[in-house]
N, C-alpha and C. Protein backbone atom coordinates (compact mmCIF):
# COMPACT_ATOMS: atom_id res chain seq x y z
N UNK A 1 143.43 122.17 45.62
CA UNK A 1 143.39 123.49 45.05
C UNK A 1 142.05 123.74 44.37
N UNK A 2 141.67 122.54 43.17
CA UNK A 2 140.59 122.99 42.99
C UNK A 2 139.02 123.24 43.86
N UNK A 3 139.32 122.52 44.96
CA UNK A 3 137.79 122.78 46.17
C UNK A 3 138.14 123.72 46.31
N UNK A 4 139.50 124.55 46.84
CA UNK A 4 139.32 125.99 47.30
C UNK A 4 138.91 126.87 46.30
N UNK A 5 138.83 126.40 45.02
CA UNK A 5 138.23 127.58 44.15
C UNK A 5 137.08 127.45 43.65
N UNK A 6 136.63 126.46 44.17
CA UNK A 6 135.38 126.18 44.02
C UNK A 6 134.65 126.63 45.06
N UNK A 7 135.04 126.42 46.52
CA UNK A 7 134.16 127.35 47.88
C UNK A 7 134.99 128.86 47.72
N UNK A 8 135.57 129.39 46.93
CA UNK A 8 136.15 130.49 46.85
C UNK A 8 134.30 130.82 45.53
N UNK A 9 134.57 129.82 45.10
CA UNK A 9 133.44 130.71 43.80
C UNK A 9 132.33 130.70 44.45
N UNK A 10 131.93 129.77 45.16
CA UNK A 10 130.40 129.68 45.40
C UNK A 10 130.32 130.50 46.98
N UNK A 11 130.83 131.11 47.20
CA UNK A 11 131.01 131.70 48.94
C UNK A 11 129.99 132.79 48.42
N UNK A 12 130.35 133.95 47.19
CA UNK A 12 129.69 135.00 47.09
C UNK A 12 128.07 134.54 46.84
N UNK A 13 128.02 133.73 46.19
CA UNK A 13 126.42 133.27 45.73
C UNK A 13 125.76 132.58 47.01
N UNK A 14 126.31 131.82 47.80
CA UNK A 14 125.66 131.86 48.93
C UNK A 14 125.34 133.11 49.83
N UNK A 15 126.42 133.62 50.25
CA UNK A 15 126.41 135.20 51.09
C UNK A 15 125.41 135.87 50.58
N UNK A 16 125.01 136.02 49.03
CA UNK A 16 124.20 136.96 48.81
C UNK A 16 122.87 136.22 48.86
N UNK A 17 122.73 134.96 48.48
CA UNK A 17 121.42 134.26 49.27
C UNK A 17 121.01 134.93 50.70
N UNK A 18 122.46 134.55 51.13
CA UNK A 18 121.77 134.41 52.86
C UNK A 18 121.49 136.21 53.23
N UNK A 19 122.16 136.93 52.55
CA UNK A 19 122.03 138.80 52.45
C UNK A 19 120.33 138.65 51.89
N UNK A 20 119.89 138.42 50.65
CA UNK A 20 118.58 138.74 50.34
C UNK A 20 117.59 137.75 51.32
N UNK A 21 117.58 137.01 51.72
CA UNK A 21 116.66 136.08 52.85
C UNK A 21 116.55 137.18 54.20
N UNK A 22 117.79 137.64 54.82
CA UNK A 22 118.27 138.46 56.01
C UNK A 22 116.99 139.45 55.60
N UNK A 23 117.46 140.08 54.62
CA UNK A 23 116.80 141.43 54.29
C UNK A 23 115.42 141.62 53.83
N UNK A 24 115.05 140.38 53.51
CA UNK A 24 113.53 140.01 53.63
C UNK A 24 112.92 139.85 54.93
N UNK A 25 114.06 139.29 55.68
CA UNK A 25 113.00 139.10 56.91
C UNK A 25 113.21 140.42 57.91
N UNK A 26 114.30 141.17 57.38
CA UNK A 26 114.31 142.17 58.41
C UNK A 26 113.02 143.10 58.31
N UNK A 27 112.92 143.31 56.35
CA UNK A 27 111.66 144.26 55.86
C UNK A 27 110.58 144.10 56.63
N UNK A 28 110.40 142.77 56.91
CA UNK A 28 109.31 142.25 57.34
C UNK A 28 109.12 142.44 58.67
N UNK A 29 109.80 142.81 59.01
CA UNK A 29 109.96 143.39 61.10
C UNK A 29 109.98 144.92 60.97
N UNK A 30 111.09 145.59 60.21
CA UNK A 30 110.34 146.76 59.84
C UNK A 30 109.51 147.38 59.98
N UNK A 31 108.58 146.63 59.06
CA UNK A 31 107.54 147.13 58.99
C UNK A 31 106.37 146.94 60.21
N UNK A 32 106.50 145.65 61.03
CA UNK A 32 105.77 145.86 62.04
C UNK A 32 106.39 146.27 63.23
N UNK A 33 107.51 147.15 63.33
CA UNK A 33 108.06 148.34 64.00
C UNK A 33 107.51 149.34 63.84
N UNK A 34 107.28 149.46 62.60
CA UNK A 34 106.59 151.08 62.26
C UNK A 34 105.72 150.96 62.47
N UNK A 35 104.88 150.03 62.64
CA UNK A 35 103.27 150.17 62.99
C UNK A 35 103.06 150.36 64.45
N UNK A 36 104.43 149.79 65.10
CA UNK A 36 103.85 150.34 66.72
C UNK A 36 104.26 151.50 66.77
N UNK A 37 105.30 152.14 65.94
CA UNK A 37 105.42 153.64 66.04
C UNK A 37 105.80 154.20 64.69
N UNK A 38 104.15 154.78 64.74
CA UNK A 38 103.55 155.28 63.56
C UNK A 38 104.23 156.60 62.95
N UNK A 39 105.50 157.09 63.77
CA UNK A 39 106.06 158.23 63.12
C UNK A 39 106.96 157.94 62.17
N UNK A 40 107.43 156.44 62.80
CA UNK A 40 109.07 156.10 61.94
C UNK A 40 108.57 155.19 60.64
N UNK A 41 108.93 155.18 59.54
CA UNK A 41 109.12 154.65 58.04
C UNK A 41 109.39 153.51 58.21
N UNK A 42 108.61 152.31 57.42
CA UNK A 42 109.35 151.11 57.61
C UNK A 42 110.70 151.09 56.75
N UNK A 43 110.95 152.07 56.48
CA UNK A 43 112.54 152.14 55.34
C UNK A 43 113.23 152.99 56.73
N UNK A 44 112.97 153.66 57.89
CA UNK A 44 113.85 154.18 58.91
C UNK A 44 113.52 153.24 59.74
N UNK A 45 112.91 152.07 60.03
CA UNK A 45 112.97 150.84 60.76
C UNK A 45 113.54 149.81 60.09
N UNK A 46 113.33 149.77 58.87
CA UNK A 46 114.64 148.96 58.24
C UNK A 46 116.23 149.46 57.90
N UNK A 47 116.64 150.72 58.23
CA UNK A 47 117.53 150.69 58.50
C UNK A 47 118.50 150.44 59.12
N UNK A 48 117.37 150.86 60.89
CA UNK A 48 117.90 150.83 61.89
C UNK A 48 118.43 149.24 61.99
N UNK A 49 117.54 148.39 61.45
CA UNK A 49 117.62 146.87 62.02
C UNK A 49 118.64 146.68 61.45
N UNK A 50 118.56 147.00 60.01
CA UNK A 50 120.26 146.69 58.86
C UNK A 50 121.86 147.31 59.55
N UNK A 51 121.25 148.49 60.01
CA UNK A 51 122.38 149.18 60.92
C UNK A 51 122.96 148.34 62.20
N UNK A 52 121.90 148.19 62.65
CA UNK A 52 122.20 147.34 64.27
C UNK A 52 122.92 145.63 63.85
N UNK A 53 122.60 145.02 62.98
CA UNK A 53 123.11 144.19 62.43
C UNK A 53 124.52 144.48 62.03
N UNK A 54 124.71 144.90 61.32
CA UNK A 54 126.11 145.65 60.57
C UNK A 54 127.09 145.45 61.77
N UNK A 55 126.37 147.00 62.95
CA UNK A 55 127.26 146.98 63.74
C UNK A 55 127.86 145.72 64.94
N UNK A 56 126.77 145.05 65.10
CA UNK A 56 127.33 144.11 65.99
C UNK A 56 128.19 143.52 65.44
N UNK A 57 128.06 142.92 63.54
CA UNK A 57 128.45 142.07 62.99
C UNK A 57 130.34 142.74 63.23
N UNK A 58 130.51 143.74 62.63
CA UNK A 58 131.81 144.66 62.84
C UNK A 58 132.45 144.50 63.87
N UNK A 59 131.84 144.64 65.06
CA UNK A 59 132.94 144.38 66.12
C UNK A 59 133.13 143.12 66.60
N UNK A 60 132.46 141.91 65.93
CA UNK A 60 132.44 140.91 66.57
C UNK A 60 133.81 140.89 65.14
N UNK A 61 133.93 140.82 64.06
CA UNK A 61 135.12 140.44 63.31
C UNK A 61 136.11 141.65 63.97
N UNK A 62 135.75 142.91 63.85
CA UNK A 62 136.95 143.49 64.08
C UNK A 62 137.59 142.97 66.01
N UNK A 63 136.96 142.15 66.42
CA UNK A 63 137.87 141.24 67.40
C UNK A 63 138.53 140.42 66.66
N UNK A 64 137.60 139.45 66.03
CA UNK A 64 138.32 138.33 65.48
C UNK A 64 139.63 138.91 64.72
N UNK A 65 139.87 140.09 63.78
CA UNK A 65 141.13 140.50 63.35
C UNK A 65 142.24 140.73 64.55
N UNK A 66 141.66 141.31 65.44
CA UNK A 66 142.78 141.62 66.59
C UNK A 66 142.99 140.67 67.10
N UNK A 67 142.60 139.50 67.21
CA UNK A 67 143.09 138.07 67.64
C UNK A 67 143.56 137.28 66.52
N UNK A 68 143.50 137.23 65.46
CA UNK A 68 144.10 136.43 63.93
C UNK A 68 144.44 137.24 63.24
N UNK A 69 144.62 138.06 63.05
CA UNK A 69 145.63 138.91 62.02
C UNK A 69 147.09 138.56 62.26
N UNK A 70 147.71 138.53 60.75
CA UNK A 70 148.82 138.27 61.35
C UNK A 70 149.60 140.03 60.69
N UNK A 71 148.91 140.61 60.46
CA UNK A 71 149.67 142.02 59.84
C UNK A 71 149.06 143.17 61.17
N UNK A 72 150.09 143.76 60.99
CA UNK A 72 149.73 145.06 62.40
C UNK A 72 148.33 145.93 61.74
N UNK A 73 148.81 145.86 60.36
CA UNK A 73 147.69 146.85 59.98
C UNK A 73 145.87 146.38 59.97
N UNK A 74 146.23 145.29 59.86
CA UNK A 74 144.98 144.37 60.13
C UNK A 74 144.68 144.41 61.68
N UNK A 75 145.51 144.21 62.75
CA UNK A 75 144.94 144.11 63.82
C UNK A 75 144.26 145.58 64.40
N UNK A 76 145.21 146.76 63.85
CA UNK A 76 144.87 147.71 64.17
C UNK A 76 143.20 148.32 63.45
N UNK A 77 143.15 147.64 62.19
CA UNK A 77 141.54 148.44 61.30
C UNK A 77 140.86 147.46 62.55
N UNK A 78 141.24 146.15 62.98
CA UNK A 78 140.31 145.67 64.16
C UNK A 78 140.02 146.52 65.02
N UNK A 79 140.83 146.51 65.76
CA UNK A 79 140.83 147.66 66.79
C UNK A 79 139.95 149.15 66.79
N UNK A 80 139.98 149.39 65.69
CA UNK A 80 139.27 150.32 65.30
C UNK A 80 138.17 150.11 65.25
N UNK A 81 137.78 149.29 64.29
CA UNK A 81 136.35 148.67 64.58
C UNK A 81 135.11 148.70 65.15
N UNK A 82 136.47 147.79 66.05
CA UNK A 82 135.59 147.46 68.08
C UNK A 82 135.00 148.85 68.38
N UNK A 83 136.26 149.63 68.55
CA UNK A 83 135.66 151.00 68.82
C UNK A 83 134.51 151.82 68.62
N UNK A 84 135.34 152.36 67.22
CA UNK A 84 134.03 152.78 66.78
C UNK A 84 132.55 152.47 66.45
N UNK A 85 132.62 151.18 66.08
CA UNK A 85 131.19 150.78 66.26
C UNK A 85 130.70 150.15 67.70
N UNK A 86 131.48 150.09 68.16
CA UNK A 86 130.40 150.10 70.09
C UNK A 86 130.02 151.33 70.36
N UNK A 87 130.49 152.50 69.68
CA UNK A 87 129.89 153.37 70.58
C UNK A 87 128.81 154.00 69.51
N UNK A 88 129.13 153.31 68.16
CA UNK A 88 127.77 153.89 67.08
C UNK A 88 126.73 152.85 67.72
N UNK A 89 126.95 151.36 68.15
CA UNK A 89 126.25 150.60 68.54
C UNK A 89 124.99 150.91 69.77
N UNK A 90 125.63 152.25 70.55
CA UNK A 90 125.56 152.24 71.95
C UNK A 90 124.27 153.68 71.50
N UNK A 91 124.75 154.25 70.40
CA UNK A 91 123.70 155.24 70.19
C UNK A 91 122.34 154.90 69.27
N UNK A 92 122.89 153.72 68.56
CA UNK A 92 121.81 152.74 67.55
C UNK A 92 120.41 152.58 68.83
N UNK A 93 121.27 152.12 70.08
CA UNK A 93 120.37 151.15 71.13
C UNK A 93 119.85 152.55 71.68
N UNK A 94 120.34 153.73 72.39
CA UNK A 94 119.25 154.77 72.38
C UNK A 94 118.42 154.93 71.85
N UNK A 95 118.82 154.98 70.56
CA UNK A 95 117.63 155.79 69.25
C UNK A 95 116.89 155.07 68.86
N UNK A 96 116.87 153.96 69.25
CA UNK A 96 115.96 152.74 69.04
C UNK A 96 115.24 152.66 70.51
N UNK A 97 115.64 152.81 71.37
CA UNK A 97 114.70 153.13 72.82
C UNK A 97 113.84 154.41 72.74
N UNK A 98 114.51 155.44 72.27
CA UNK A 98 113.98 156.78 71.88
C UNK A 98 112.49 156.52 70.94
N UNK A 99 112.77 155.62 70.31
CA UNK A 99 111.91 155.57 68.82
C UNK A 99 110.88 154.46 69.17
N UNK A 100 111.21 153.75 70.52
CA UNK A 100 110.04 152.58 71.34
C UNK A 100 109.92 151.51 69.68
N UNK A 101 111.43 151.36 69.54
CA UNK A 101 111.79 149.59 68.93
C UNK A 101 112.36 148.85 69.56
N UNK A 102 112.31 147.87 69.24
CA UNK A 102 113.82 146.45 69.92
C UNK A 102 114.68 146.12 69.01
N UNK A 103 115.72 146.84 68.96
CA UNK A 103 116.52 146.59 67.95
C UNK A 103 117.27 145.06 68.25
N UNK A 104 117.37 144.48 66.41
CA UNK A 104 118.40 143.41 66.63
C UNK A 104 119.17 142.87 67.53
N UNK A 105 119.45 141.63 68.26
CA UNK A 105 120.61 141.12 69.05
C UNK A 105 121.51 140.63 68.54
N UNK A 106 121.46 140.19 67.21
CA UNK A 106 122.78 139.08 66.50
C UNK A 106 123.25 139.93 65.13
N UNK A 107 123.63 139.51 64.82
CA UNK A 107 124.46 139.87 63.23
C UNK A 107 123.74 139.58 62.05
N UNK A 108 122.69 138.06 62.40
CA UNK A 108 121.98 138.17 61.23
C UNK A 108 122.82 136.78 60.33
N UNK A 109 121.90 136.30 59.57
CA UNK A 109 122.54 134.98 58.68
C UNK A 109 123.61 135.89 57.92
N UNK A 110 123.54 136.69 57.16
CA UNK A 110 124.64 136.95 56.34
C UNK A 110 125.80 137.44 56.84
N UNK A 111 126.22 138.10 57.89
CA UNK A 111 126.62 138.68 58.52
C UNK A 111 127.86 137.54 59.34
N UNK A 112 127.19 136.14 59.83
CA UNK A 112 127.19 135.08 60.56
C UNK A 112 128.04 134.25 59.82
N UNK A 113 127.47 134.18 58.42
CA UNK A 113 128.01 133.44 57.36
C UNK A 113 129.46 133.39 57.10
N UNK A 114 129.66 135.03 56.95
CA UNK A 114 130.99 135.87 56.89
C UNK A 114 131.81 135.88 58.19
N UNK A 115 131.40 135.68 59.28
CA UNK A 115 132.39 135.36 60.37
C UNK A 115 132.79 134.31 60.43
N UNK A 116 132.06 133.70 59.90
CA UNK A 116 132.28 131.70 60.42
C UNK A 116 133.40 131.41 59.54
N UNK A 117 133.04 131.97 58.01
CA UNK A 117 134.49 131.87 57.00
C UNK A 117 135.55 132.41 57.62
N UNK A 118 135.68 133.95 58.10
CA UNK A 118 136.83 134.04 58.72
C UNK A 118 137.24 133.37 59.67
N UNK A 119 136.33 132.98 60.77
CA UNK A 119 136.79 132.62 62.06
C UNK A 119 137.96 131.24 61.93
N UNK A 120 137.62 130.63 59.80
CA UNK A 120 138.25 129.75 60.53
C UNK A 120 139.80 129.44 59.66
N UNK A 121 140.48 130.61 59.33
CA UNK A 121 141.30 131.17 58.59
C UNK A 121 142.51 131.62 59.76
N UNK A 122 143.58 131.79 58.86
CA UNK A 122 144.61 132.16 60.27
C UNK A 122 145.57 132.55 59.03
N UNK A 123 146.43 133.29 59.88
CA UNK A 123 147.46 134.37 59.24
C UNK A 123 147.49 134.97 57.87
N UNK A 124 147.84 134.79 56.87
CA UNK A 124 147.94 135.64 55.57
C UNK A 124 146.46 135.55 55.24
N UNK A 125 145.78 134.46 55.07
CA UNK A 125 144.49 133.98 54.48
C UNK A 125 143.71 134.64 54.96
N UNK A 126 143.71 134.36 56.54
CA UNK A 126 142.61 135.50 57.71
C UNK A 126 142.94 136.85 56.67
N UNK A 127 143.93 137.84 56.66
CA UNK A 127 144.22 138.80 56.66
C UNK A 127 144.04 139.24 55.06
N UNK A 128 144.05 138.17 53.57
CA UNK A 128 143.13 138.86 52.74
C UNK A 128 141.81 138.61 52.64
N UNK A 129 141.52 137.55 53.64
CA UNK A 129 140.14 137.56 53.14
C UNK A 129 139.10 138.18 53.99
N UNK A 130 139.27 138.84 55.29
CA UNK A 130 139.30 140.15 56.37
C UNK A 130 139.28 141.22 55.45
N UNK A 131 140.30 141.28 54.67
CA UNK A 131 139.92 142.95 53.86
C UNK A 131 138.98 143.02 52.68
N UNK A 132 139.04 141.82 52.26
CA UNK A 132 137.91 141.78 51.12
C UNK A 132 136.43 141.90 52.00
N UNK A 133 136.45 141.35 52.95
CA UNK A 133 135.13 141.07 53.49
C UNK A 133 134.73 142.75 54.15
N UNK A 134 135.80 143.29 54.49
CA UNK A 134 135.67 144.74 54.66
C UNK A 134 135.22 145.44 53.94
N UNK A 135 135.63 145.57 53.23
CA UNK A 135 135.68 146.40 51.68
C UNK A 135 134.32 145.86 51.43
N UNK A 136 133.58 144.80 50.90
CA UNK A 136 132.38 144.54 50.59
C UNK A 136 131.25 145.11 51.68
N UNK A 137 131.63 144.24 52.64
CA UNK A 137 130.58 145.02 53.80
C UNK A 137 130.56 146.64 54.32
N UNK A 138 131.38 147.60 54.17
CA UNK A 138 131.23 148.92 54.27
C UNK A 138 131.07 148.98 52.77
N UNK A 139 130.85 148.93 51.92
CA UNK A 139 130.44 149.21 50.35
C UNK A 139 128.60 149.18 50.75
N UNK A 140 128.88 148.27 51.44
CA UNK A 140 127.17 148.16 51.84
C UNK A 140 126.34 149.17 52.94
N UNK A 141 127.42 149.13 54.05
CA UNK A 141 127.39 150.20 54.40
C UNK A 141 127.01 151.65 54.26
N UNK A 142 127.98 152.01 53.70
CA UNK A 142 128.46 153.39 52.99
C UNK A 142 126.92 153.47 52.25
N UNK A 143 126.35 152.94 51.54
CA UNK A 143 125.51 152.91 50.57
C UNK A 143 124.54 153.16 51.55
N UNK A 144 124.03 152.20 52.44
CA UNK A 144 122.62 152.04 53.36
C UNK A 144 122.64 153.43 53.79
N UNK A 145 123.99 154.15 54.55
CA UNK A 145 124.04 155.45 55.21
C UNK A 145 123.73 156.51 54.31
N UNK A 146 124.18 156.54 53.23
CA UNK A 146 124.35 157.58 52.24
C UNK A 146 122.63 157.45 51.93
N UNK A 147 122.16 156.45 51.72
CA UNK A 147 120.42 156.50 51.41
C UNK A 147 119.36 156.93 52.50
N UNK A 148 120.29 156.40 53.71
CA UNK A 148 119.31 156.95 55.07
C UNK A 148 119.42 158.60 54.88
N UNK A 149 120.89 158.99 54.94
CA UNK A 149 120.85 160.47 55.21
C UNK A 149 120.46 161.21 53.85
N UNK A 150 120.25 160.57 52.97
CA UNK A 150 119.49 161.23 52.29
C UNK A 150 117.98 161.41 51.87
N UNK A 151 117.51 160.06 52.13
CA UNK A 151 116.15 159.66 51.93
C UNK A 151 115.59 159.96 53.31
N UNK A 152 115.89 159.41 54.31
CA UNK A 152 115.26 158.84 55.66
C UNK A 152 113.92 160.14 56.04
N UNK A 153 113.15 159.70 56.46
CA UNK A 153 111.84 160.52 56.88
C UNK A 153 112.01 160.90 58.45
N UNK A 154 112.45 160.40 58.64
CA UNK A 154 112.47 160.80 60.87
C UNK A 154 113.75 161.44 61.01
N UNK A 155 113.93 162.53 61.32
CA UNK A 155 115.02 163.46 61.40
C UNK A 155 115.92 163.03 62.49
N UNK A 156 115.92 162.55 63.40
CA UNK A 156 116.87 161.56 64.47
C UNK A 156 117.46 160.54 63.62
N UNK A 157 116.76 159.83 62.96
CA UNK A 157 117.14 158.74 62.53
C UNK A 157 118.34 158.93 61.35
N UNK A 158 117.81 160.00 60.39
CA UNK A 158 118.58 160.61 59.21
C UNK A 158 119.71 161.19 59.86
N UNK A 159 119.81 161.61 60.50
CA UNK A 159 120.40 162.97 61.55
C UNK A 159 121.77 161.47 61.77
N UNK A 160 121.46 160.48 62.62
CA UNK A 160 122.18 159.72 62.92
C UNK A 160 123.23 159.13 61.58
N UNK A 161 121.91 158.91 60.30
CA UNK A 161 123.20 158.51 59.46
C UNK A 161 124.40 159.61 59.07
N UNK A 162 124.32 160.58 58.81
CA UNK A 162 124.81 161.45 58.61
C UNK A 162 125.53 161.82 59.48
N UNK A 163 125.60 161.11 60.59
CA UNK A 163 126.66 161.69 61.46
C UNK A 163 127.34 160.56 61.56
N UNK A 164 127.57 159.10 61.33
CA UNK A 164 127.93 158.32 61.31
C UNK A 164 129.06 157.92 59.97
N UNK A 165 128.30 158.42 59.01
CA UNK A 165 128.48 157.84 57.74
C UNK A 165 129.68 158.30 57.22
N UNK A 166 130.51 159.54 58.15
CA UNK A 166 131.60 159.29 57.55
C UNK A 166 133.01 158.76 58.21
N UNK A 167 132.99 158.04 59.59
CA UNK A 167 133.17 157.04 59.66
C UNK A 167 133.31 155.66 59.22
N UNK A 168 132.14 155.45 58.88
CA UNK A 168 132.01 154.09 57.56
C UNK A 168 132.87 154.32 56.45
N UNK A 169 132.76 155.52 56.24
CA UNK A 169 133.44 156.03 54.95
C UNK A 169 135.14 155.74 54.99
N UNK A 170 135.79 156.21 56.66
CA UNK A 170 137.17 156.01 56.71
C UNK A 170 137.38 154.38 56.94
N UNK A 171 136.60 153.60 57.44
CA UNK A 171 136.42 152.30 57.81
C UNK A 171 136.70 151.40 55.91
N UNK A 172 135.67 152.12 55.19
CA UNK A 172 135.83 151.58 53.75
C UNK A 172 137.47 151.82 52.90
N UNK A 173 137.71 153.01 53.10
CA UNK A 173 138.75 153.65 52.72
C UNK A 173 139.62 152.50 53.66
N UNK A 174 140.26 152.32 54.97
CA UNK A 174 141.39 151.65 55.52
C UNK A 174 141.31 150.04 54.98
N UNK A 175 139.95 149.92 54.59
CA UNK A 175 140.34 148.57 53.95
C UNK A 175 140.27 148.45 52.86
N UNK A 176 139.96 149.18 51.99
CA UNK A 176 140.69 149.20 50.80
C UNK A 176 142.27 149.32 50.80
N UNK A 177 142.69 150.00 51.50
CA UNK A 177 144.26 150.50 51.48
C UNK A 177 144.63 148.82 51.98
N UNK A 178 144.24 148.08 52.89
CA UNK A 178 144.73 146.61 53.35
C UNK A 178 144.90 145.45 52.05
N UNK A 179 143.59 146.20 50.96
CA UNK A 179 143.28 145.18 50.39
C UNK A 179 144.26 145.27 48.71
N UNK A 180 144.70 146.49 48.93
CA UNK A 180 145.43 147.58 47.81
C UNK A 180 147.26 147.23 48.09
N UNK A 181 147.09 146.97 49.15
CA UNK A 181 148.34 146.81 50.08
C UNK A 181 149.04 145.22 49.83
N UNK A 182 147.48 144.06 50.25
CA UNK A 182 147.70 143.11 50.02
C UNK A 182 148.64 142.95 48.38
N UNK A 183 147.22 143.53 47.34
CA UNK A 183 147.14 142.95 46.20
C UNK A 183 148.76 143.43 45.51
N UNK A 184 149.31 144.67 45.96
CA UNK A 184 151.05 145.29 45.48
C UNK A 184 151.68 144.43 46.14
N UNK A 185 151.75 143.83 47.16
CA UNK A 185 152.64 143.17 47.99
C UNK A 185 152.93 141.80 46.75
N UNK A 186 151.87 141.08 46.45
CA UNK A 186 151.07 140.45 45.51
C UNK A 186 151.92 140.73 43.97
N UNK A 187 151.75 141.53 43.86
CA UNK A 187 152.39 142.16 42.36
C UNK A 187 153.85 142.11 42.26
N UNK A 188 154.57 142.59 43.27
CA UNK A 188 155.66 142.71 43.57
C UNK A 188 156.66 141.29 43.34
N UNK A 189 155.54 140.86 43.96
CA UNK A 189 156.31 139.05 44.72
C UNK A 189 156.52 138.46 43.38
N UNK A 190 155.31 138.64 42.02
CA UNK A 190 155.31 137.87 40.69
C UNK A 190 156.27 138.90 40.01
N UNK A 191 156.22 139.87 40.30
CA UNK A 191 157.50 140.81 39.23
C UNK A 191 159.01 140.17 39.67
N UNK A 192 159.27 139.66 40.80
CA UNK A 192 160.53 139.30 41.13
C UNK A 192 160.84 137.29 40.49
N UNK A 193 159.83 136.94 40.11
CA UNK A 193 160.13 135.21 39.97
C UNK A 193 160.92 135.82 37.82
């Protein structure tokens, strides 16, 4: 019991290691994105890369939920997922052809980090620690979009968060409700001993 609360404590302080390293090195590509195309911002080339990351990272767990969940409602925010972000994925990879970048292929260390913990979890465990990891990662989300479409300098690019972002938004919202869901289920169970 006590190791699990001990890799329960130290999970976030690594993740956010391996999040600020990610995001250093993405800045750093960024920016020599924008230099081959001098219209786009290295803050609208670092989005895109943070974006394209995100999304792969999303549908590669929201599989893993539809294969290890053991709650319907979990398999289904999977399901959703997949969806919706393959086809935000599918317009990321236009607008990044449009914009003459190479967007991201992988998920990225932090991203990687967070699958590997789930991947190796199964039924109740998979399924709160899937919604927490939701809930954190569209928090991040939600945030990156809400700054693109408001800040972003290249009107495609802004244009995109803003049309995306409220998606993310219902994506944040369904896992909160999983994770809201969990934690009453939770409450319930100690009100009855």
């Amino acid at each position: 019991m006590r190791q699990w609360l001990w890799s329960a404590a130290l999970m976030p302080a690594l993740l956010m290691g391996c999040a600020q390293t990610q995001q250093a090195a993405d800045t750093t590509v960024a920016a020599a994105k924008a230099q081959v195309n001098p219209t786009l911002s290295t803050t609208d080339a670092g989005f895109m890369t943070t974006a394209t990351r995100g999304g792969i990272a999303e549908v590669q767990m929201g599989r893993l939920a539809q294969q290890r969940g053991s709650s319907p409602a979990v398999r289904r925010l999977g399901e959703r997922m997949v969806a919706d972000h393959t086809q935000i994925n599918q317009e990321m990879l236009a607008l990044a052809q449009q914009k003459q970048i190479t967007p991201p292929d992988s998920m990225g260390a932090h991203h990687q980090a967070m699958y590997d913990r789930l991947a190796g979890l199964r039924g109740r465990a998979f399924d709160r620690a899937f919604a927490q990891a939701m809930v954190a990662d569209h928090q991040e989300d939600v945030t990156a979009f809400q700054t693109e479409a408001r800040d972003g300098t290249d009107p495609d690019v802004k244009a995109f968060a803003q049309r995306h972002l409220p998606v993310l938004q219902e994506h944040l919202q369904a896992a909160q409700r999983l994770e809201g869901t969990r934690t009453s289920a939770r409450g319930a169970t100690h009100s009855h001993r």
